[in-house]
C-alpha atoms as a PDB file:
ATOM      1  CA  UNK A   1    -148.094-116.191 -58.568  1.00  0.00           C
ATOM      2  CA  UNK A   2    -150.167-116.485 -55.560  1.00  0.00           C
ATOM      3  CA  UNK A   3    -149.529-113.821 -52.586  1.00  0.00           C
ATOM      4  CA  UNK A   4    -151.443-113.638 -49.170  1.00  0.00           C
ATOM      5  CA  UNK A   5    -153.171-110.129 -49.080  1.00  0.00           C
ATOM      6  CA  UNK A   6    -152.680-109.928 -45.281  1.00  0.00           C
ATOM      7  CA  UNK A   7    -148.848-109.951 -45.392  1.00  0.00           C
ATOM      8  CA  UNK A   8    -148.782-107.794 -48.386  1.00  0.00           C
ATOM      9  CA  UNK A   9    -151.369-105.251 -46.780  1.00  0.00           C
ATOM     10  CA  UNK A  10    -153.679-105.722 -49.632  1.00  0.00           C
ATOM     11  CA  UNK A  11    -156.866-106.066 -46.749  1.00  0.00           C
ATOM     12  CA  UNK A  12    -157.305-105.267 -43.448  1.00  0.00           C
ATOM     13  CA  UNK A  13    -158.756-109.096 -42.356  1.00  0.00           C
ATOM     14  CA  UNK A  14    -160.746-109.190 -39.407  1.00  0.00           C
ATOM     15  CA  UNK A  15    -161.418-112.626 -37.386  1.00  0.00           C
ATOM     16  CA  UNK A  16    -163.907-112.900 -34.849  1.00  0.00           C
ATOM     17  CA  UNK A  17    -163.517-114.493 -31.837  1.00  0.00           C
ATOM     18  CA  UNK A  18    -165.352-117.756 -31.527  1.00  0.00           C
ATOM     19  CA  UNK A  19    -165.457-117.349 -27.644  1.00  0.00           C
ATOM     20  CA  UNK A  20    -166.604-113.892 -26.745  1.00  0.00           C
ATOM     21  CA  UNK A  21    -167.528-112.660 -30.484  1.00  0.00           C
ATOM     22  CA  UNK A  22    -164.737-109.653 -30.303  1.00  0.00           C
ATOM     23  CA  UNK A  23    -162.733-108.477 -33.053  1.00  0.00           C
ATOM     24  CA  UNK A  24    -159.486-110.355 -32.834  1.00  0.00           C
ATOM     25  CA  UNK A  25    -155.922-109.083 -33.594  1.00  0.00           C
ATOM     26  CA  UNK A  26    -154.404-110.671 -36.867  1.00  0.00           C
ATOM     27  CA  UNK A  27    -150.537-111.437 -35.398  1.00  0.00           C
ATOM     28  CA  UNK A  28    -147.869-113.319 -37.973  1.00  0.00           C
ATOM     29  CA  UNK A  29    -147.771-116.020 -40.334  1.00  0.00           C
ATOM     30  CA  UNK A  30    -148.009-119.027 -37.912  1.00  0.00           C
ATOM     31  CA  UNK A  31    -144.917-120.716 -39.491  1.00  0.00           C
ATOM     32  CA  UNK A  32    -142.787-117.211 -38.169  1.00  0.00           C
ATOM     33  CA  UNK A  33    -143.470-118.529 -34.814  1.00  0.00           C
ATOM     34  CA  UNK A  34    -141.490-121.747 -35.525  1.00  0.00           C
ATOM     35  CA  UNK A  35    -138.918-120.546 -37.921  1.00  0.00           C
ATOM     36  CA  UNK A  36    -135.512-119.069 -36.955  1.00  0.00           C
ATOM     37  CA  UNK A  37    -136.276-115.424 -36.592  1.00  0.00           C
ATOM     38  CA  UNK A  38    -134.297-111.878 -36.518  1.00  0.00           C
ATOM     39  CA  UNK A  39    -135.611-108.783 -36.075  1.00  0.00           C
ATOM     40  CA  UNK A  40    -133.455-107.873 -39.346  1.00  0.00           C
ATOM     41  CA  UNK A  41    -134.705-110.583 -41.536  1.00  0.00           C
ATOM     42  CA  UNK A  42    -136.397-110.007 -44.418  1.00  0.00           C
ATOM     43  CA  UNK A  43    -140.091-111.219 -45.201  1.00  0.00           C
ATOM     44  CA  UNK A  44    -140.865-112.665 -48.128  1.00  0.00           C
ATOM     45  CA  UNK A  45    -144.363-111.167 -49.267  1.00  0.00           C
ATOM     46  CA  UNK A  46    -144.256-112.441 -52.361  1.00  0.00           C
ATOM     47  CA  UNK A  47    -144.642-116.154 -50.916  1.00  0.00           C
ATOM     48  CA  UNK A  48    -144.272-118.554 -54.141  1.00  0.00           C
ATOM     49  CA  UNK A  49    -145.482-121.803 -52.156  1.00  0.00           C
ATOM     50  CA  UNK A  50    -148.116-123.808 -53.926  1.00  0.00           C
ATOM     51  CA  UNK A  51    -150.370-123.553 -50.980  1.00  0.00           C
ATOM     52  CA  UNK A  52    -153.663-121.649 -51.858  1.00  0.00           C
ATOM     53  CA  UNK A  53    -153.741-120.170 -48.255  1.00  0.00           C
ATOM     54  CA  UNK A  54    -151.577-118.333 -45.354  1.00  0.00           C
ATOM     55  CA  UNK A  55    -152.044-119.323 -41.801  1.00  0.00           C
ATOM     56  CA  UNK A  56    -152.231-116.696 -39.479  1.00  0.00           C
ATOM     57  CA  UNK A  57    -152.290-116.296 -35.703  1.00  0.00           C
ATOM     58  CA  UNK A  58    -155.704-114.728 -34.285  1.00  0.00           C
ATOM     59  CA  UNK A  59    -155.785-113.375 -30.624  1.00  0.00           C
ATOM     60  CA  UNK A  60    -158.391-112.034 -28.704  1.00  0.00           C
ATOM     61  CA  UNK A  61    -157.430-109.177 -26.097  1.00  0.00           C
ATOM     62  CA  UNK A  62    -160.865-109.569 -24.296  1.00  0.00           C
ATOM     63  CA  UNK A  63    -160.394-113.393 -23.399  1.00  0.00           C
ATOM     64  CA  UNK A  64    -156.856-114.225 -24.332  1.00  0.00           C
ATOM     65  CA  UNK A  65    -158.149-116.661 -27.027  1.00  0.00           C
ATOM     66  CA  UNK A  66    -155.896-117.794 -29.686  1.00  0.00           C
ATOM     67  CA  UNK A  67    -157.009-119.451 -32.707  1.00  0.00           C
ATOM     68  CA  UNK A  68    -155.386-119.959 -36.394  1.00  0.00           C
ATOM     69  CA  UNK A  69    -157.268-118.650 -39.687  1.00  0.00           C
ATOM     70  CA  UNK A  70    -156.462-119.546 -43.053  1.00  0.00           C
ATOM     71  CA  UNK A  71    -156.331-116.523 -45.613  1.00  0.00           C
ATOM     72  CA  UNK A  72    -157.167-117.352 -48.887  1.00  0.00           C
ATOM     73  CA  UNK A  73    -153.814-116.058 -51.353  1.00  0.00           C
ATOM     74  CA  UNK A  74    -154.741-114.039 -54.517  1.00  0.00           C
ATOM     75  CA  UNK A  75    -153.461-113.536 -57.819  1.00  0.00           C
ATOM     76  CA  UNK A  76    -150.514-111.130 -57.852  1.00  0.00           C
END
């Protein structure tokens, strides 16, 4: 089974920001932006999709820059 080490706090990913060169904040899975969503819902970390990478949201606090980064998913 494939899992993304990001949601499952495996590494601490770091993007860089293609504007200013800043460290950018790693925010959600993109498709948790465009899904139903509850504060109480669970999240499945153990994603079994047959994708061989997890988008995630990247955002830059120094020039509001948002950008999406594709995590490569690992062997459980």
């Amino acid at each position: 089974m494939l899992i993304c080490p990001v949601c499952n706090g495996i590494v601490e990913y770091t993007a860089i920001c293609p504007v200013c060169k800043n460290s950018m904040k790693v925010l959600d899975r993109v498709e948790y932006y465009y899904d139903e969503y509850s504060l109480n819902q669970e999240q499945d970390l153990n994603d079994i999709s047959k994708d061989m990478y997890c988008s995630h949201y990247c955002y830059c606090e120094m020039c509001n820059k948002t950008i999406i980064t594709k995590v490569d998913k690992v062997k459980e």
